[in-house]
PDB file of N, CA and C in Angstrom:
ATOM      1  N   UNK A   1     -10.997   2.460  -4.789  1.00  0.00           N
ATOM      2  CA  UNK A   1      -9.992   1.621  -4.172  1.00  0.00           C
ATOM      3  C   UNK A   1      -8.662   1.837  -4.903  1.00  0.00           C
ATOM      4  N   UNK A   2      -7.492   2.178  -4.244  1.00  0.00           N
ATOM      5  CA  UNK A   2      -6.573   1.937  -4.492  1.00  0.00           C
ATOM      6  C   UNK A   2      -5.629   0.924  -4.157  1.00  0.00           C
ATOM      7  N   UNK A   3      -5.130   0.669  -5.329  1.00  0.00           N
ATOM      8  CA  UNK A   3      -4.356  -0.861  -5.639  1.00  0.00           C
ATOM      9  C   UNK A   3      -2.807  -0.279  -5.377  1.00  0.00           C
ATOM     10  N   UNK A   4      -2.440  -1.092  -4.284  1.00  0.00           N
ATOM     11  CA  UNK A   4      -0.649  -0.860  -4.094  1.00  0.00           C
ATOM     12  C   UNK A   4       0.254  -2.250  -4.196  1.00  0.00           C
ATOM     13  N   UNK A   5       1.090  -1.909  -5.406  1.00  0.00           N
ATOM     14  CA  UNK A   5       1.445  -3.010  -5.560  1.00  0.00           C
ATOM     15  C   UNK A   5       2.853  -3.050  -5.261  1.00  0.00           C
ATOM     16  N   UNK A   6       3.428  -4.186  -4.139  1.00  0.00           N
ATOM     17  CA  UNK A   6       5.047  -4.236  -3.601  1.00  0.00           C
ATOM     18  C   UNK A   6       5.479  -5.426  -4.187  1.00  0.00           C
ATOM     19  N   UNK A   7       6.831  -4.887  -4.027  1.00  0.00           N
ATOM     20  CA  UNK A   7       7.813  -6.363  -4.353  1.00  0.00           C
ATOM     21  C   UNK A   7       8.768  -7.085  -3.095  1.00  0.00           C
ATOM     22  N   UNK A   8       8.069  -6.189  -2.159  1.00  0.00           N
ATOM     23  CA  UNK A   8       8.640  -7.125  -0.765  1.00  0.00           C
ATOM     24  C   UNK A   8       7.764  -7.653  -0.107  1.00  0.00           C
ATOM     25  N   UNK A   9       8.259  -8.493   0.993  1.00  0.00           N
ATOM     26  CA  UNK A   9       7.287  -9.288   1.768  1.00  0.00           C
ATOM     27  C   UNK A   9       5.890  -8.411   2.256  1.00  0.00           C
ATOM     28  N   UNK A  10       6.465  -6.982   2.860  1.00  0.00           N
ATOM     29  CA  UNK A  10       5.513  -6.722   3.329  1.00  0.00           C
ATOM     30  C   UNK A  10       5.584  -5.452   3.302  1.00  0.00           C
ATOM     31  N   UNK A  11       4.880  -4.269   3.574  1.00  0.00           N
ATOM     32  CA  UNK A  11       4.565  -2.632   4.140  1.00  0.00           C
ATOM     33  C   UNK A  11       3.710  -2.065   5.219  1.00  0.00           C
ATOM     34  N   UNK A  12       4.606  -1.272   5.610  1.00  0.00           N
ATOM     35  CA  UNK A  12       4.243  -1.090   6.894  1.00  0.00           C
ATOM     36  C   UNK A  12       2.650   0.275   6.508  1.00  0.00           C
ATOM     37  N   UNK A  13       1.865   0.147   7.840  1.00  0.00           N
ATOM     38  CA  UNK A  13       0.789   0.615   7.824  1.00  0.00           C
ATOM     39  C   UNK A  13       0.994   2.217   7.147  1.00  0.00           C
ATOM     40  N   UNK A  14       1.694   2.969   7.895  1.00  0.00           N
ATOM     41  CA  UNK A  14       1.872   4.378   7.895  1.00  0.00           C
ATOM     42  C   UNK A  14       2.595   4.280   6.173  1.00  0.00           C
ATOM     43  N   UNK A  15       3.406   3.424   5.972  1.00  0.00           N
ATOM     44  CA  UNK A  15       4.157   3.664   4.699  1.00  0.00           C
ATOM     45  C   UNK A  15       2.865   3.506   3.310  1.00  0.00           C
ATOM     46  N   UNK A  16       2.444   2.514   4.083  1.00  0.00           N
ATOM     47  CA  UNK A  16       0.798   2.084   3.019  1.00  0.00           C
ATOM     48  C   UNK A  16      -0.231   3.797   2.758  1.00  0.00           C
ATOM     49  N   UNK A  17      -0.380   4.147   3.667  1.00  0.00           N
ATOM     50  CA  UNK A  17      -1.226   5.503   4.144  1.00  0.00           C
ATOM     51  C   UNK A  17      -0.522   6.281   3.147  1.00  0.00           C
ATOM     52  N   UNK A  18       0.892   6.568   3.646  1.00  0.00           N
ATOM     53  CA  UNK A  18       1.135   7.993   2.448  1.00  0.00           C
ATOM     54  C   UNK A  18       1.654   7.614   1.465  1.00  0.00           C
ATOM     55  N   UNK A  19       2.101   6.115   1.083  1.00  0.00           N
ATOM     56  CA  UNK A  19       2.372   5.829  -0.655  1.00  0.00           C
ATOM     57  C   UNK A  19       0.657   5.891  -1.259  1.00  0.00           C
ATOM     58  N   UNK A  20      -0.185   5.670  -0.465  1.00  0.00           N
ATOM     59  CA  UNK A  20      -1.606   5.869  -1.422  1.00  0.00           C
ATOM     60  C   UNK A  20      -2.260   7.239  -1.549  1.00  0.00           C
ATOM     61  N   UNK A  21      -1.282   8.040  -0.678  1.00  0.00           N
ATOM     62  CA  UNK A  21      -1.717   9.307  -0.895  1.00  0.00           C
ATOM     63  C   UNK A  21      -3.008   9.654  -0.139  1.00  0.00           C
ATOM     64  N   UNK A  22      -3.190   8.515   1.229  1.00  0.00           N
ATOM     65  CA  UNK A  22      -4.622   8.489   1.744  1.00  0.00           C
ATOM     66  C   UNK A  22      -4.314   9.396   3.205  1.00  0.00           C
ATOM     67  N   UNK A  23      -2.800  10.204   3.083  1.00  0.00           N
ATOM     68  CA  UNK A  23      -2.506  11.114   4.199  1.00  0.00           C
ATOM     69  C   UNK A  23      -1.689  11.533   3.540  1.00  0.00           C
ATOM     70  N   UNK A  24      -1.369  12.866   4.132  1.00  0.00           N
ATOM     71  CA  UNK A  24      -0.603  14.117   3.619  1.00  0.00           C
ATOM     72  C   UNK A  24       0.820  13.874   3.789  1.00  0.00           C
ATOM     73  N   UNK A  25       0.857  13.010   5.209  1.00  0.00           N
ATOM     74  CA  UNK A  25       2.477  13.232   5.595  1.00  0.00           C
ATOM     75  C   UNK A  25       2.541  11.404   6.762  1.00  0.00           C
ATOM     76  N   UNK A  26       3.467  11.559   6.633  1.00  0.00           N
ATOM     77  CA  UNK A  26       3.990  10.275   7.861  1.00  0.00           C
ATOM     78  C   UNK A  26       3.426  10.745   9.589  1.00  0.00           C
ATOM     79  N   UNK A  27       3.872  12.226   9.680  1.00  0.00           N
ATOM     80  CA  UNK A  27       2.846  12.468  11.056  1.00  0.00           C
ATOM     81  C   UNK A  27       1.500  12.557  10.915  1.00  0.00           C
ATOM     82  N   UNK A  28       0.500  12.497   9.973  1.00  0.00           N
ATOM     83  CA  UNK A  28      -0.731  12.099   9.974  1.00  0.00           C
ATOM     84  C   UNK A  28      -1.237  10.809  10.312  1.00  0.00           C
ATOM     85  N   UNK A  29      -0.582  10.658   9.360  1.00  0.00           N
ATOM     86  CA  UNK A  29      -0.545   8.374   9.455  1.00  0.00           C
ATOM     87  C   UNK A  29      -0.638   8.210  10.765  1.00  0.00           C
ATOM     88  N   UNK A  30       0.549   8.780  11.720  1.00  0.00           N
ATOM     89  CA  UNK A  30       1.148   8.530  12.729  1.00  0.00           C
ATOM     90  C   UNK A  30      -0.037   8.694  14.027  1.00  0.00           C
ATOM     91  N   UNK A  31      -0.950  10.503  14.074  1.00  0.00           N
ATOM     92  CA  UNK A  31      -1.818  10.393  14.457  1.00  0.00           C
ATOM     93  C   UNK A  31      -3.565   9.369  14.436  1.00  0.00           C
ATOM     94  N   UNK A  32      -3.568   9.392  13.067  1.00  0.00           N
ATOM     95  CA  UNK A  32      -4.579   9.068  12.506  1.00  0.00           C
ATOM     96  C   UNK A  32      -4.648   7.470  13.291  1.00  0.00           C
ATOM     97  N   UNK A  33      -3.690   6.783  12.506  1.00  0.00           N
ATOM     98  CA  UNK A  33      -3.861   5.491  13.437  1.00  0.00           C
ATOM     99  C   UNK A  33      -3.803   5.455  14.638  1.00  0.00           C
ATOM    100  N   UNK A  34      -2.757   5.976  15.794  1.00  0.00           N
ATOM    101  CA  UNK A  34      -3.131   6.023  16.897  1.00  0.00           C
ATOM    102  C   UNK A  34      -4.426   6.152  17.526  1.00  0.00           C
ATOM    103  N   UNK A  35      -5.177   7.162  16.941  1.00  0.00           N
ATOM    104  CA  UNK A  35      -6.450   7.872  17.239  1.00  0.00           C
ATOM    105  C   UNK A  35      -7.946   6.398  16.883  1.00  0.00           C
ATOM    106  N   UNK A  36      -7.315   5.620  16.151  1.00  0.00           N
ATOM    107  CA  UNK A  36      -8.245   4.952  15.914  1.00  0.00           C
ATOM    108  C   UNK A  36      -9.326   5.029  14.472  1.00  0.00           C
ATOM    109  N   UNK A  37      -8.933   5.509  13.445  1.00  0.00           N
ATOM    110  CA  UNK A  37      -9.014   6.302  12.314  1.00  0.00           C
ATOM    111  C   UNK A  37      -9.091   5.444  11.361  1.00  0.00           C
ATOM    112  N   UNK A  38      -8.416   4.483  11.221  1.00  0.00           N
ATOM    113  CA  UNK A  38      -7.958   3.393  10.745  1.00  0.00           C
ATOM    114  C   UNK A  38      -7.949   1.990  10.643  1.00  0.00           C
ATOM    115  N   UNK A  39      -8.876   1.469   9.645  1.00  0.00           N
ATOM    116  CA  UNK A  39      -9.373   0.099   9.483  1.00  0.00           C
ATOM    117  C   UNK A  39      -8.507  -1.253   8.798  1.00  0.00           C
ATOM    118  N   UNK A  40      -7.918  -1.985   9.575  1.00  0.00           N
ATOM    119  CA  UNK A  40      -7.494  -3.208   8.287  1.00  0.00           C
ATOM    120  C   UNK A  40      -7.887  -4.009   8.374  1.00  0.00           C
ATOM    121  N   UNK A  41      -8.019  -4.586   7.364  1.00  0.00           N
ATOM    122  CA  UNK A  41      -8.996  -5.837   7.072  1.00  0.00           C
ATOM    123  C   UNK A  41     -10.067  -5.911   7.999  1.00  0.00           C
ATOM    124  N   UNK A  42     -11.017  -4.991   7.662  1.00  0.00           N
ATOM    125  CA  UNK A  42     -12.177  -4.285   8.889  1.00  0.00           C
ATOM    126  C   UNK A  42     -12.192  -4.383  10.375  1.00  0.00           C
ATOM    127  N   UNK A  43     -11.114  -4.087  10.859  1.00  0.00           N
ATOM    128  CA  UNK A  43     -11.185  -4.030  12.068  1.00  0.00           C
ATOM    129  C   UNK A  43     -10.076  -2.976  12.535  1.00  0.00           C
ATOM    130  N   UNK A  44     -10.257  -1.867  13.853  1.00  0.00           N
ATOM    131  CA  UNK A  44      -9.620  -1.059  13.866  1.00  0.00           C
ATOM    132  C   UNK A  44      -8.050  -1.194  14.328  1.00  0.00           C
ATOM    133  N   UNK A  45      -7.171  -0.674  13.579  1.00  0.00           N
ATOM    134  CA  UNK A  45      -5.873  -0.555  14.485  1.00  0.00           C
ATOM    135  C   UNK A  45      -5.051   0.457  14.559  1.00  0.00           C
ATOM    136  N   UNK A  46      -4.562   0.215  16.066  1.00  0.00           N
ATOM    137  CA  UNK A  46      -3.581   1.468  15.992  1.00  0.00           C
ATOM    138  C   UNK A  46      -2.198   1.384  15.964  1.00  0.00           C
ATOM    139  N   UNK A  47      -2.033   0.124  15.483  1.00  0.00           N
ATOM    140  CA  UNK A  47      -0.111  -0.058  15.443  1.00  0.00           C
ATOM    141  C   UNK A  47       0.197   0.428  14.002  1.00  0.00           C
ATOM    142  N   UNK A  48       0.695   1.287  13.805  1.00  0.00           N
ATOM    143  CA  UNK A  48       1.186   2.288  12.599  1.00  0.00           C
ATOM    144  C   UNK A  48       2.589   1.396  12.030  1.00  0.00           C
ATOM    145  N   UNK A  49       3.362   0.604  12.714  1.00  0.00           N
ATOM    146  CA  UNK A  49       4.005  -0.622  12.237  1.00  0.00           C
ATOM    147  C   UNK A  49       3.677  -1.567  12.084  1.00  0.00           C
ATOM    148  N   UNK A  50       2.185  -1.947  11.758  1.00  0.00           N
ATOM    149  CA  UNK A  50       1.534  -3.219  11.184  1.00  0.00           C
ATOM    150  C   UNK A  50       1.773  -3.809   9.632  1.00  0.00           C
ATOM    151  N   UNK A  51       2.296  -4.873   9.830  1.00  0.00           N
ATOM    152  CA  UNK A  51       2.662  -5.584   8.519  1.00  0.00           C
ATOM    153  C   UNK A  51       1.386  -5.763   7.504  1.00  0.00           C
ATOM    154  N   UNK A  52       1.799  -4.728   6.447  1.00  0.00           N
ATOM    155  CA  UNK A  52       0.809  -4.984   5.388  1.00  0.00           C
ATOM    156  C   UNK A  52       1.157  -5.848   4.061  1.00  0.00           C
ATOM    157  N   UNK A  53       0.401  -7.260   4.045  1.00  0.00           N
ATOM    158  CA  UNK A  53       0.768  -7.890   3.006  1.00  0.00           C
ATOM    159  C   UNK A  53       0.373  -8.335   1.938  1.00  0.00           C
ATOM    160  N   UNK A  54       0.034  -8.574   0.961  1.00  0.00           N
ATOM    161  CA  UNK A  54      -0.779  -8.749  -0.422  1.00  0.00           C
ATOM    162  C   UNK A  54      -2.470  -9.386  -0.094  1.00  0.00           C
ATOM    163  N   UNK A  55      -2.983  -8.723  -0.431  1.00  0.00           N
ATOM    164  CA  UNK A  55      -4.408  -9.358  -0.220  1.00  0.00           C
ATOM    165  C   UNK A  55      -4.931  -8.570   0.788  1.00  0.00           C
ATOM    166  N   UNK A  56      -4.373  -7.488   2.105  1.00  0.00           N
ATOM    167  CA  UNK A  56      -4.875  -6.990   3.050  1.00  0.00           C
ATOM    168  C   UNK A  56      -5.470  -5.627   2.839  1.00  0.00           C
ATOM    169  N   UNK A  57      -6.418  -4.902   3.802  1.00  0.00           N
ATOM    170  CA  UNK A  57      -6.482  -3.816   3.237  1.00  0.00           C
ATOM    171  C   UNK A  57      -6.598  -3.053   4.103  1.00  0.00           C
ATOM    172  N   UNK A  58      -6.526  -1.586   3.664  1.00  0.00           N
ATOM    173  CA  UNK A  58      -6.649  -0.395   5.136  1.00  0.00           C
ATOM    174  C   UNK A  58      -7.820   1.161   4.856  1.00  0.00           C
ATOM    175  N   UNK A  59      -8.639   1.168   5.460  1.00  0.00           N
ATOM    176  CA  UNK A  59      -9.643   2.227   5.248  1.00  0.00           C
ATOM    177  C   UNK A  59      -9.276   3.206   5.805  1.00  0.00           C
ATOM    178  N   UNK A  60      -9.481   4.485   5.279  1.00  0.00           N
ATOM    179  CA  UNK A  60      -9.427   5.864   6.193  1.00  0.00           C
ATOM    180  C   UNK A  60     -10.255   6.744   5.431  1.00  0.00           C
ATOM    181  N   UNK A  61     -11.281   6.972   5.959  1.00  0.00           N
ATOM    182  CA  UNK A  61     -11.750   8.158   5.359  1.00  0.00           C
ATOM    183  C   UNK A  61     -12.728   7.574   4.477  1.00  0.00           C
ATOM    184  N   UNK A  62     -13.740   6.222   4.451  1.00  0.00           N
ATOM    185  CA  UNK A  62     -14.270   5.402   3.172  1.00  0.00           C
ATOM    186  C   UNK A  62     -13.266   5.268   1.920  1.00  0.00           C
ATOM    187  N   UNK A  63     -11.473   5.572   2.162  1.00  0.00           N
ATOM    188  CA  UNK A  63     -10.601   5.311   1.009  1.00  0.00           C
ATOM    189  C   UNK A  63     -10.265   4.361   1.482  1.00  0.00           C
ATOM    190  N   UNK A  64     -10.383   2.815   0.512  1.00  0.00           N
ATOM    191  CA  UNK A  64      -9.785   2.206   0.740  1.00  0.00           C
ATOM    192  C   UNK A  64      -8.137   1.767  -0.431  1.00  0.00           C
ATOM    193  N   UNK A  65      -6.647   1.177   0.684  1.00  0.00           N
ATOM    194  CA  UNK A  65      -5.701   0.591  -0.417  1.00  0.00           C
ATOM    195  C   UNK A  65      -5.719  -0.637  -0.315  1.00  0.00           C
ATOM    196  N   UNK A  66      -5.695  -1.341  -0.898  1.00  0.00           N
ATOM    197  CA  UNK A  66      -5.360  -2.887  -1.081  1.00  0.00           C
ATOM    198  C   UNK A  66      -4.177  -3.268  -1.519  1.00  0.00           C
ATOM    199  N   UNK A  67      -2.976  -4.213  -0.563  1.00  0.00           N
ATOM    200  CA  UNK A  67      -2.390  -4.333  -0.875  1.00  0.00           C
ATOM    201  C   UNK A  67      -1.766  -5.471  -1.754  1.00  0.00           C
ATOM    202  N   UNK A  68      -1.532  -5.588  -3.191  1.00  0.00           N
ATOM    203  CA  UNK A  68      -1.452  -6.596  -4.066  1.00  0.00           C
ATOM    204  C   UNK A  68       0.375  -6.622  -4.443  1.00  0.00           C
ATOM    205  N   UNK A  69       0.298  -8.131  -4.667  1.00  0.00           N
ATOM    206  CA  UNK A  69       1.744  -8.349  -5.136  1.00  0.00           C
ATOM    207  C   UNK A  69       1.597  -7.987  -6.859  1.00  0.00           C
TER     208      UNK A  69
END
């Protein structure tokens, strides 16, 4: 598990994906979630602008980030 820790309200899905290094690039993210690839807080989504906020988390690949203040 990787631990991502912000100092703003919130991060967006795709920004969460490649600050954890759990995609190569922003057009991965971009596919990946669309495609359905992508778990938060166990359930699938495909809005790649989903507000990620302390305590939530996102799977791809059995990697999970958690996002902590």
């Amino acid at each position: 598990m990787t631990e991502i820790k912000i100092e703003t309200e919130f991060i967006k899905l795709d920004a969460l994906l490649k600050f954890a290094n759990l995609v190569s690039s922003g057009g991965e993210a971009k596919i990946r979630i669309a495609e359905g690839e992508v778990l938060v807080n166990g359930e699938i989504c495909t809005m790649r602008g989903k507000k990620m906020r302390p305590g939530d988390t996102a799977v791809i690949d059995g990697e999970t980030a958690l996002v902590v203040e």
